[in-house]
Structure formats: C-alpha cells, structure tokens
N, C-alpha and C. Protein backbone atom coordinates (compact mmCIF):
# COMPACT_ATOMS: atom_id res chain seq x y z
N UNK A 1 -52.62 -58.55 -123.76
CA UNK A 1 -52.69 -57.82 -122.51
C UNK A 1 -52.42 -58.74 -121.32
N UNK A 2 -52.80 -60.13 -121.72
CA UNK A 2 -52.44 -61.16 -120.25
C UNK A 2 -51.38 -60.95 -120.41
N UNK A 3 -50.79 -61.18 -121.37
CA UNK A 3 -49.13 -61.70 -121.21
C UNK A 3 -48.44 -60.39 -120.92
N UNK A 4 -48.78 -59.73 -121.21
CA UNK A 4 -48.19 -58.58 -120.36
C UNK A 4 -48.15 -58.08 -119.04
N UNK A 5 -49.44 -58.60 -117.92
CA UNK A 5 -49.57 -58.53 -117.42
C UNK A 5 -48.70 -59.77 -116.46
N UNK A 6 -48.51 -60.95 -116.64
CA UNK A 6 -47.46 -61.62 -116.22
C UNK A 6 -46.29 -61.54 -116.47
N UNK A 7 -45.51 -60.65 -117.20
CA UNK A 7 -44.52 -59.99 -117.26
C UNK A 7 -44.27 -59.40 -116.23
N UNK A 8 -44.98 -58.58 -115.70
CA UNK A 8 -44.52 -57.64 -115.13
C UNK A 8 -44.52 -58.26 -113.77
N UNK A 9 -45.19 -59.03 -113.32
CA UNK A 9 -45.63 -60.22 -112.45
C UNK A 9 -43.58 -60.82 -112.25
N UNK A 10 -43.70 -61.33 -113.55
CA UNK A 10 -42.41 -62.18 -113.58
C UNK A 10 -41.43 -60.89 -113.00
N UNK A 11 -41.11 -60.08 -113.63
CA UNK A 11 -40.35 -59.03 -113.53
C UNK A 11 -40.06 -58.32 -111.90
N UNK A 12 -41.47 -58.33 -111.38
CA UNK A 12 -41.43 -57.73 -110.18
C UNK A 12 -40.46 -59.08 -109.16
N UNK A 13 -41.30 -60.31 -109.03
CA UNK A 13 -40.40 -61.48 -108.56
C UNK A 13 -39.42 -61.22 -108.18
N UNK A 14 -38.41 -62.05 -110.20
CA UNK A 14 -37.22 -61.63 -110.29
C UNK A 14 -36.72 -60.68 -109.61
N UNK A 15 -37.07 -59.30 -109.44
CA UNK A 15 -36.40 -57.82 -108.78
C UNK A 15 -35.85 -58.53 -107.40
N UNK A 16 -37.50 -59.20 -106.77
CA UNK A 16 -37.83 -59.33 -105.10
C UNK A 16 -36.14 -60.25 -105.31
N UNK A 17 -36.05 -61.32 -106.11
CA UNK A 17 -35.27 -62.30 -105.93
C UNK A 17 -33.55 -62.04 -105.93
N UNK A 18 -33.37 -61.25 -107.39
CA UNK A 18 -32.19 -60.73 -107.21
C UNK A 18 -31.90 -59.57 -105.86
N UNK A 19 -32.41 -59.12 -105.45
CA UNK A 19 -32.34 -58.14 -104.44
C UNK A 19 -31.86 -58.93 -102.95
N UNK A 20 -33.00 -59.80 -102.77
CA UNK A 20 -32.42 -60.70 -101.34
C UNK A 20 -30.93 -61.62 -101.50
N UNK A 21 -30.86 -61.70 -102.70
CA UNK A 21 -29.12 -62.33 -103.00
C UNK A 21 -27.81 -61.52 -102.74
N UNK A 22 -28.68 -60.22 -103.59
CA UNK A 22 -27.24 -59.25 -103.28
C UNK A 22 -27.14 -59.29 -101.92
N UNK A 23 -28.10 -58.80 -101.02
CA UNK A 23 -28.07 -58.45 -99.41
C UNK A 23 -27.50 -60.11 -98.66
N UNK A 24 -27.69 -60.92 -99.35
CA UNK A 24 -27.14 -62.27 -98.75
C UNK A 24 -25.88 -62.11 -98.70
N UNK A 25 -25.63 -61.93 -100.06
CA UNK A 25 -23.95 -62.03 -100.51
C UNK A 25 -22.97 -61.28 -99.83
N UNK A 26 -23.38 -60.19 -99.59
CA UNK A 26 -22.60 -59.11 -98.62
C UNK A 26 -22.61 -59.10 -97.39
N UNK A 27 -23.73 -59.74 -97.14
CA UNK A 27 -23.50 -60.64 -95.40
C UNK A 27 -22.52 -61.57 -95.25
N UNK A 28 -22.72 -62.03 -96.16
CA UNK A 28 -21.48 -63.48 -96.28
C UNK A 28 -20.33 -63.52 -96.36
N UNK A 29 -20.20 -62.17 -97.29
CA UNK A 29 -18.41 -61.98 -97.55
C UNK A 29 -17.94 -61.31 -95.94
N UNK A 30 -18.63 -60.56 -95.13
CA UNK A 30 -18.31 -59.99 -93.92
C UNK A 30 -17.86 -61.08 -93.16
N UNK A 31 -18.78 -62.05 -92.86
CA UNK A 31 -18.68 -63.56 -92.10
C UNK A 31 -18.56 -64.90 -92.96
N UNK A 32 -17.33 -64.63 -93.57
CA UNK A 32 -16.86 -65.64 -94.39
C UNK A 32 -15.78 -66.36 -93.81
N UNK A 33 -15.29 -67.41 -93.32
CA UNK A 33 -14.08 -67.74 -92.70
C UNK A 33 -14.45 -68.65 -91.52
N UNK A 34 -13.55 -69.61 -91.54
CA UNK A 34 -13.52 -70.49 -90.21
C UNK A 34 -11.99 -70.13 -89.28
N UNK A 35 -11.08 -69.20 -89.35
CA UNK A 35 -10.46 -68.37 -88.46
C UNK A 35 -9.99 -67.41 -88.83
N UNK A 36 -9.34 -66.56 -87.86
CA UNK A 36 -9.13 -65.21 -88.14
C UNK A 36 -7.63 -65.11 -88.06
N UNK A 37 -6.94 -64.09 -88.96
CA UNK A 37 -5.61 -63.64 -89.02
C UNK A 37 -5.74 -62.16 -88.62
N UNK A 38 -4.71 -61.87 -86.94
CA UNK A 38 -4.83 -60.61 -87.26
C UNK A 38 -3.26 -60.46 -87.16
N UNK A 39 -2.81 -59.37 -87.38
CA UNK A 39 -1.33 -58.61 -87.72
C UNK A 39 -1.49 -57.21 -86.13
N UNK A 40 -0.43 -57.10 -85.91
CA UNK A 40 0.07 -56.16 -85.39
C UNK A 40 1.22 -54.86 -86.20
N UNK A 41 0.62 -54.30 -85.16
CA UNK A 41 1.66 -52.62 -85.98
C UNK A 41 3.03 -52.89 -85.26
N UNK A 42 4.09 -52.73 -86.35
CA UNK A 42 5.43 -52.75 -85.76
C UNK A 42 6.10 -51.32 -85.44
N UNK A 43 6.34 -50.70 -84.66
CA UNK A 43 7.05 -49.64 -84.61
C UNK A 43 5.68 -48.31 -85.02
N UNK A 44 6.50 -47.26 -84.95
CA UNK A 44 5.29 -46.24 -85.70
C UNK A 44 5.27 -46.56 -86.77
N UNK A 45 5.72 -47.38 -87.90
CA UNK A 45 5.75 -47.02 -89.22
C UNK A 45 4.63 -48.07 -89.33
N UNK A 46 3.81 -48.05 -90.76
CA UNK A 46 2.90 -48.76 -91.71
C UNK A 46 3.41 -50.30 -91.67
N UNK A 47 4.08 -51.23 -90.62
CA UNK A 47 4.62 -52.36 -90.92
C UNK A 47 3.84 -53.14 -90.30
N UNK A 48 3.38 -54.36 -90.05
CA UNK A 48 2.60 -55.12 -89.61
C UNK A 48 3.27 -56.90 -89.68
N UNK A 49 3.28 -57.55 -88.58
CA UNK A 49 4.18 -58.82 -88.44
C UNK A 49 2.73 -59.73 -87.61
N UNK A 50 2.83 -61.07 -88.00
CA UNK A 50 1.73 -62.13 -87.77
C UNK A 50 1.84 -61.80 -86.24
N UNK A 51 0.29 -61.74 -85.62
CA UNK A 51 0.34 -61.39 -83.76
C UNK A 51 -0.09 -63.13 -83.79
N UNK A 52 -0.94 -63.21 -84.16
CA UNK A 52 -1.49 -64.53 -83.75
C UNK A 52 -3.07 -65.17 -85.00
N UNK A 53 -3.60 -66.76 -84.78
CA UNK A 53 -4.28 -67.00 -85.47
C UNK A 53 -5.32 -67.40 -84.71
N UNK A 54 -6.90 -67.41 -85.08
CA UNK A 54 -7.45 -67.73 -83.84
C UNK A 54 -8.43 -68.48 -84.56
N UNK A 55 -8.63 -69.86 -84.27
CA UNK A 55 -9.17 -71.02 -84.96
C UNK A 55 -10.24 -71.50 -84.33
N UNK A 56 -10.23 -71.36 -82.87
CA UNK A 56 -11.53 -71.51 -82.23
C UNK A 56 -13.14 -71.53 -82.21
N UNK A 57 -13.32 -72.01 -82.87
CA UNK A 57 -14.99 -71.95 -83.41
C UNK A 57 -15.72 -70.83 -83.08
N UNK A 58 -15.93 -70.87 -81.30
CA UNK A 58 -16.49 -70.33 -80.94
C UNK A 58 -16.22 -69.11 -80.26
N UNK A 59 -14.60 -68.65 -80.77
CA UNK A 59 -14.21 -67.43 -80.40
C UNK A 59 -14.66 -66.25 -81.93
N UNK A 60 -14.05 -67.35 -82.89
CA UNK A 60 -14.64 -66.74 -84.82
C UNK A 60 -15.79 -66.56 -84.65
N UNK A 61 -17.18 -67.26 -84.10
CA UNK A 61 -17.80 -66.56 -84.12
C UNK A 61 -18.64 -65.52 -82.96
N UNK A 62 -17.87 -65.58 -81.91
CA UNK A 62 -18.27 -64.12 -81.05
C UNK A 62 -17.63 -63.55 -82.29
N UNK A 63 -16.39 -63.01 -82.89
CA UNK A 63 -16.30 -61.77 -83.61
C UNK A 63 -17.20 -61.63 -84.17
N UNK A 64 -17.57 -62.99 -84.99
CA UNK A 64 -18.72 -62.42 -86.32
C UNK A 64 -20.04 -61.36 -86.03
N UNK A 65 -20.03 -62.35 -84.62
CA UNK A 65 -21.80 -62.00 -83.88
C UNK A 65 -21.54 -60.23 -83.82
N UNK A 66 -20.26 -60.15 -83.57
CA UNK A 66 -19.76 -58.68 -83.46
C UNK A 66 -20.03 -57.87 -84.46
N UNK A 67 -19.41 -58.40 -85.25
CA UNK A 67 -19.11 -57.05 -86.10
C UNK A 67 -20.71 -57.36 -87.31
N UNK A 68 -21.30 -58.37 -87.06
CA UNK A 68 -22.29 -58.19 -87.37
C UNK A 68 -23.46 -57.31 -87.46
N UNK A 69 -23.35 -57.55 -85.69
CA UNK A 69 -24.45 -56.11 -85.28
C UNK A 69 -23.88 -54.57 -85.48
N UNK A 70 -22.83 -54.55 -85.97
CA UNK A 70 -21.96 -52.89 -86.11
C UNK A 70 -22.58 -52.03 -86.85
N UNK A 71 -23.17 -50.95 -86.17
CA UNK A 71 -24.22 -49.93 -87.57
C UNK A 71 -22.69 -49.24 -88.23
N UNK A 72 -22.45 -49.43 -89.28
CA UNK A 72 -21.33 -48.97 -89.85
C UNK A 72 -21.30 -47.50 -90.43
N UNK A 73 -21.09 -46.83 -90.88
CA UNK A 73 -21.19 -45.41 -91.02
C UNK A 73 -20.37 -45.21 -92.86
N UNK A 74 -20.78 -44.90 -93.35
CA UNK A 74 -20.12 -44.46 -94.75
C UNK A 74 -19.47 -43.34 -94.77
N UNK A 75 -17.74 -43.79 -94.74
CA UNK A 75 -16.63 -42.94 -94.58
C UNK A 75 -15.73 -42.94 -95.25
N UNK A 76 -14.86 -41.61 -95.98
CA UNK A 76 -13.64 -42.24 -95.79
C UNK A 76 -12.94 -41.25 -94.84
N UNK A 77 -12.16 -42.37 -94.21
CA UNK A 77 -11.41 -41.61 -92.83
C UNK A 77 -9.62 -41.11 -93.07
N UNK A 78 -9.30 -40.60 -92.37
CA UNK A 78 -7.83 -40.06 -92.79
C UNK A 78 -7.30 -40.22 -90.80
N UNK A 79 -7.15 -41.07 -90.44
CA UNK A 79 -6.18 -41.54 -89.08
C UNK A 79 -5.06 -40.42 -89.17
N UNK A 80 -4.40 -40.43 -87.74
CA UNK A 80 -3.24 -39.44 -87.68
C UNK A 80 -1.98 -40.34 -87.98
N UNK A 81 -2.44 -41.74 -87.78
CA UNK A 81 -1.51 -42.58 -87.44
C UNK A 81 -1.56 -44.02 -87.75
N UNK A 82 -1.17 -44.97 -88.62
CA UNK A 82 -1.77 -46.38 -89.12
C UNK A 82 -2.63 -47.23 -87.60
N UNK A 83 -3.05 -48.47 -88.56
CA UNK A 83 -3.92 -49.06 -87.51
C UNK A 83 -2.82 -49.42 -86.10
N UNK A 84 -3.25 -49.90 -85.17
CA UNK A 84 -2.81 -50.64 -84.32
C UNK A 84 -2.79 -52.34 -84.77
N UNK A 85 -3.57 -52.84 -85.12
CA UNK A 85 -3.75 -54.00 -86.02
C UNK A 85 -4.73 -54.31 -87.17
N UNK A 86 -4.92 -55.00 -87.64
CA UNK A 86 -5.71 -55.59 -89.14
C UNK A 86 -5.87 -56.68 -88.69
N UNK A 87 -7.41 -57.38 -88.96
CA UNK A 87 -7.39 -58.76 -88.74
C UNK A 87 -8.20 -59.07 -90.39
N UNK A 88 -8.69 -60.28 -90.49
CA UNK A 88 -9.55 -60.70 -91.21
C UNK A 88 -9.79 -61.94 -91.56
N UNK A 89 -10.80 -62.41 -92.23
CA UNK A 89 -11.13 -63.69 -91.94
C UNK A 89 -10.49 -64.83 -93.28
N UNK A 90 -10.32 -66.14 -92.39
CA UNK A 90 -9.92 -66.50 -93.60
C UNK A 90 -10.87 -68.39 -93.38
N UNK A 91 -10.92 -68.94 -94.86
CA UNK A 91 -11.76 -70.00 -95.32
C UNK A 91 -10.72 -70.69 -96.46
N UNK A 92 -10.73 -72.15 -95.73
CA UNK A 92 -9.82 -72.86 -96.35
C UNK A 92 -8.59 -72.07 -96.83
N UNK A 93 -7.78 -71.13 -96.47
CA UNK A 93 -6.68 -71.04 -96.56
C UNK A 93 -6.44 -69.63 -97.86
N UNK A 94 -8.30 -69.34 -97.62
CA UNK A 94 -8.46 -68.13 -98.57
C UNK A 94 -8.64 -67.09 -98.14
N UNK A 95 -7.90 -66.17 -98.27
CA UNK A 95 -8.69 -64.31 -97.38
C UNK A 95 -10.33 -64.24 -98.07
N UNK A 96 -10.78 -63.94 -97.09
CA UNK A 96 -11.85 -62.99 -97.64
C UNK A 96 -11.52 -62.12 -97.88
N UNK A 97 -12.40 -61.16 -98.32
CA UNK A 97 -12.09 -59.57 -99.26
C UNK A 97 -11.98 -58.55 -98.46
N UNK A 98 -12.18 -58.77 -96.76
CA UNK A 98 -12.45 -57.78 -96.35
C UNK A 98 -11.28 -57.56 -94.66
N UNK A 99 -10.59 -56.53 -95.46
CA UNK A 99 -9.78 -56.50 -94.17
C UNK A 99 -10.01 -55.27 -92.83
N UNK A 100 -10.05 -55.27 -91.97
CA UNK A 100 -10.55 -54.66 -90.72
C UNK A 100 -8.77 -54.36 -90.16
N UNK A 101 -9.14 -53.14 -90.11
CA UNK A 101 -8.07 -51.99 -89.47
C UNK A 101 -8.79 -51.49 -88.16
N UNK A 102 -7.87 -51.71 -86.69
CA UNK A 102 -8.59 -51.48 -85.99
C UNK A 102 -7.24 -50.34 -85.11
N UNK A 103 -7.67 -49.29 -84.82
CA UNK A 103 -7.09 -48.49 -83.68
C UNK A 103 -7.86 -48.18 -82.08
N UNK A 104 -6.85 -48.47 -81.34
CA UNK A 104 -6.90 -47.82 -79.89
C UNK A 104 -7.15 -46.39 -79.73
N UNK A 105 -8.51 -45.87 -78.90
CA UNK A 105 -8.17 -44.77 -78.42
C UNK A 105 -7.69 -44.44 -77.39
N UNK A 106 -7.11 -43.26 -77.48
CA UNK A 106 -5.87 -42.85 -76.91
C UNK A 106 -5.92 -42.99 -75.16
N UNK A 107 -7.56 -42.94 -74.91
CA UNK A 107 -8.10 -43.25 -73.08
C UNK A 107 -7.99 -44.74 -73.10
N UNK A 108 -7.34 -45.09 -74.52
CA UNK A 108 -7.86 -47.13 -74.14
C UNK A 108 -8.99 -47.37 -73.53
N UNK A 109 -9.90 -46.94 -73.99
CA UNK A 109 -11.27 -47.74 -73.54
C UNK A 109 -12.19 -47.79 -74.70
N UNK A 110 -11.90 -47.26 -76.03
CA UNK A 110 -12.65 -47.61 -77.41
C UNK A 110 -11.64 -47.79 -78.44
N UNK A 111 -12.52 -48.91 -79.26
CA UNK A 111 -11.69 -49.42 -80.20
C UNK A 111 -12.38 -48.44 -81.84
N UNK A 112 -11.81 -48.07 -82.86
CA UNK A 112 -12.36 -47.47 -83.91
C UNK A 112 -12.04 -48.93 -85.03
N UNK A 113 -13.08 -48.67 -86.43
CA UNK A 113 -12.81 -50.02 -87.47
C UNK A 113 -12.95 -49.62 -88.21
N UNK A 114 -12.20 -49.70 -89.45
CA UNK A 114 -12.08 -49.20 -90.94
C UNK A 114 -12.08 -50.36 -91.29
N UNK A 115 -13.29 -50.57 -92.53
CA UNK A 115 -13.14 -52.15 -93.47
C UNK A 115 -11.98 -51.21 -94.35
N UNK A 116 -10.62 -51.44 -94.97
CA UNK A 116 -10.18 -51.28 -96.08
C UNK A 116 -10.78 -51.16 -97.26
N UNK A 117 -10.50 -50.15 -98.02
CA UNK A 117 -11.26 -50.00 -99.71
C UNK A 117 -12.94 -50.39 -99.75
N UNK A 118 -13.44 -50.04 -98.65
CA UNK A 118 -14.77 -50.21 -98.32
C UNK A 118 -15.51 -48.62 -97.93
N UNK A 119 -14.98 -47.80 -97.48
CA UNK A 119 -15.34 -46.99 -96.95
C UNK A 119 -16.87 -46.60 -95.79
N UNK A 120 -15.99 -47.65 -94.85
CA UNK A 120 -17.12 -48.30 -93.82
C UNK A 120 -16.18 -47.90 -92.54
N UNK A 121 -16.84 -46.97 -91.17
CA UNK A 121 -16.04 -46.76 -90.17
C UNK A 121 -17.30 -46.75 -89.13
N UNK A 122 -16.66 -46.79 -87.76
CA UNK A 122 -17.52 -47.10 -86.66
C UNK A 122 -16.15 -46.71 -85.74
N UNK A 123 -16.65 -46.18 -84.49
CA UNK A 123 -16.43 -45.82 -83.04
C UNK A 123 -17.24 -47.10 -82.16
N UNK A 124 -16.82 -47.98 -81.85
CA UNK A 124 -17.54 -48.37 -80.99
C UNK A 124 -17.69 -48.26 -79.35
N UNK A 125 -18.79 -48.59 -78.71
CA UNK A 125 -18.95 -48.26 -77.31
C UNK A 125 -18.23 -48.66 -76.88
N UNK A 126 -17.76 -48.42 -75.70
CA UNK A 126 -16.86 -49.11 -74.69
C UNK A 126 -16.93 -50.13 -74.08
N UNK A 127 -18.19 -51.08 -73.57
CA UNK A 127 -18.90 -52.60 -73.75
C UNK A 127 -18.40 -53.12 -75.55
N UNK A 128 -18.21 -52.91 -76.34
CA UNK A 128 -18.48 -53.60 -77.28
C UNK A 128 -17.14 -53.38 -77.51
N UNK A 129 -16.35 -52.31 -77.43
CA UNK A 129 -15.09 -52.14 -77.66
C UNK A 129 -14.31 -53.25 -77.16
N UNK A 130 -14.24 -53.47 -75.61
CA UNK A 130 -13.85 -54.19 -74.73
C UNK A 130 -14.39 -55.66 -75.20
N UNK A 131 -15.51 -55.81 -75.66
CA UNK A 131 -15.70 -56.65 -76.18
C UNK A 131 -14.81 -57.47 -76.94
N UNK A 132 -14.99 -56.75 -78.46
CA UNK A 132 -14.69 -57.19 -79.63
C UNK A 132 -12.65 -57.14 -79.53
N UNK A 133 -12.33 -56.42 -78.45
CA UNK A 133 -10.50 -56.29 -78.82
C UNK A 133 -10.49 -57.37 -78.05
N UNK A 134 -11.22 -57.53 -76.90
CA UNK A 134 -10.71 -59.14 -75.91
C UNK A 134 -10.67 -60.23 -76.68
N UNK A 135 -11.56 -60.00 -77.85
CA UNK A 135 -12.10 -61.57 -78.35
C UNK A 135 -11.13 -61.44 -79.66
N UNK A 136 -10.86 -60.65 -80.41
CA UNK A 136 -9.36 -60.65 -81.57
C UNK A 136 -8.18 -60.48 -80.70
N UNK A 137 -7.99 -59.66 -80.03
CA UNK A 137 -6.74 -59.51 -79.58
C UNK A 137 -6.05 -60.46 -78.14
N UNK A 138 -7.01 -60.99 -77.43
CA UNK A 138 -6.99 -62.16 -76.27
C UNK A 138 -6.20 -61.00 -75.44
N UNK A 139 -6.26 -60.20 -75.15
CA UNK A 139 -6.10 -58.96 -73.69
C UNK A 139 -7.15 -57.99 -73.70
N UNK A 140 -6.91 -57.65 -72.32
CA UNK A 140 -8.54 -56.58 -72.17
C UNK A 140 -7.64 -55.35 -72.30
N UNK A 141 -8.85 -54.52 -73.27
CA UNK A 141 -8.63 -53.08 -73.48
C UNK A 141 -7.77 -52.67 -72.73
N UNK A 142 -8.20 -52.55 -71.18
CA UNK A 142 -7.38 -51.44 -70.41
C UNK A 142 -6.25 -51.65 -70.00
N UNK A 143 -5.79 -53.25 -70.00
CA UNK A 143 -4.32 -53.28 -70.37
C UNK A 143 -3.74 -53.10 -70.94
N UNK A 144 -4.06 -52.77 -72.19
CA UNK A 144 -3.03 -52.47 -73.29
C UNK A 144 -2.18 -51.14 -73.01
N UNK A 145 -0.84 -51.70 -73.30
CA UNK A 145 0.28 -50.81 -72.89
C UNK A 145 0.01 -49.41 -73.80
C-alpha cells in the first residue's frame, strides 16, 4: 500500500513536469530566432519576393515582446485576398516552424495575423497594430500606400 501510494506521488510530479515543458516548448518555438525574414506580396497574385532582414537585437525582440502578449483566437480563416507579407523568425540560418501572414486593413489602421498551418488568428488594436507593422515592416501604418 506504501508503494502505491508513492506511485501515484511519482506519477502526479511527472504529469506537473511534463506539462510545464510542453507549455515551455511552444513558447519557444514562437520566439525562436535571432532575426527576422519578412517577404512582401508581389502583384495581386500569391507571389512573395525578400522585402528585407532585420537583425537588430533589439528590434527582434520588440516583435517577440509583441506577438507574445497576442491573445490568439483558434481559427481557420479564408482572406479575400493573400497576405500583404509573411515574416518569421530565423536561428542560425534555421526557420522556425512558424510563419506569420500578416494583412492590412483596408482603413490602414489594423494589422490582422494568421500563424500558417496553425490555425491561430488575431485582429489587432490599432496601438499594437501600428505597433507591431512599424517594428517588421520599418514604415508607419498610415503610410502605407
């Protein structure tokens, strides 16, 4: 009966232990990378050509701090129209797994984010919008043509 009773002891642990790893791990793969690659949309069609790379320490991580705090929403979305750009992070010369599709709305003053094959979407506010496109894209929202 002891040893059973530390079983379950052990068992419960283990649970506590594997559990805070998974939730680690999936933090990590989000903010994995020491810079960011994002792509631009070419034309209306699905094409996308290198916009720029952004290596800056402390610009990689304002995004992170970003999209960190993002309450994400479980979606899958159907756009009228492909992204405006894709960025994502990359580490030693490796993608992470997770690519970010981002569109303009149409008032240019919010940005929308689809993780790819994730089925993760968000609207963000217009502070955070303005935010997060100044700091990937290096122009403010309301300029954009």
């Amino acid at each position: 009966m002891k040893l059973f009773k530390y079983l379950i002891v052990f068992i419960g642990i283990f649970s506590i232990f594997i559990v805070g790893c998974s939730n680690e791990s999936s933090n990590k793969l989000q903010n994995e990378g020491n810079k960011i690659l994002v792509e631009k949309r070419v034309g209306e069609e699905n094409k996308y050509e290198h916009y720029k790379e952004i290596t800056d320490d402390s610009t990689v991580r304002k995004a992170k701090d970003i999209l960190k705090n993002i309450s994400w929403e479980n979606a899958e979305v159907s756009m009228a129209y492909p992204p405006h750009y894709k960025f994502h992070f990359v580490a030693d010369n490796e993608q992470s797994g997770l690519i970010y599709d981002l569109w303009i709305s149409p008032n240019k003053d919010k940005v929308e984010l689809v993780i790819e094959g994730e089925g993760k979407y968000v609207q963000l506010n217009k502070s955070k919008s303005a935010q997060l496109f100044e700091t990937i894209i290096g122009v403010k929202l309301s300029e954009v043509e």
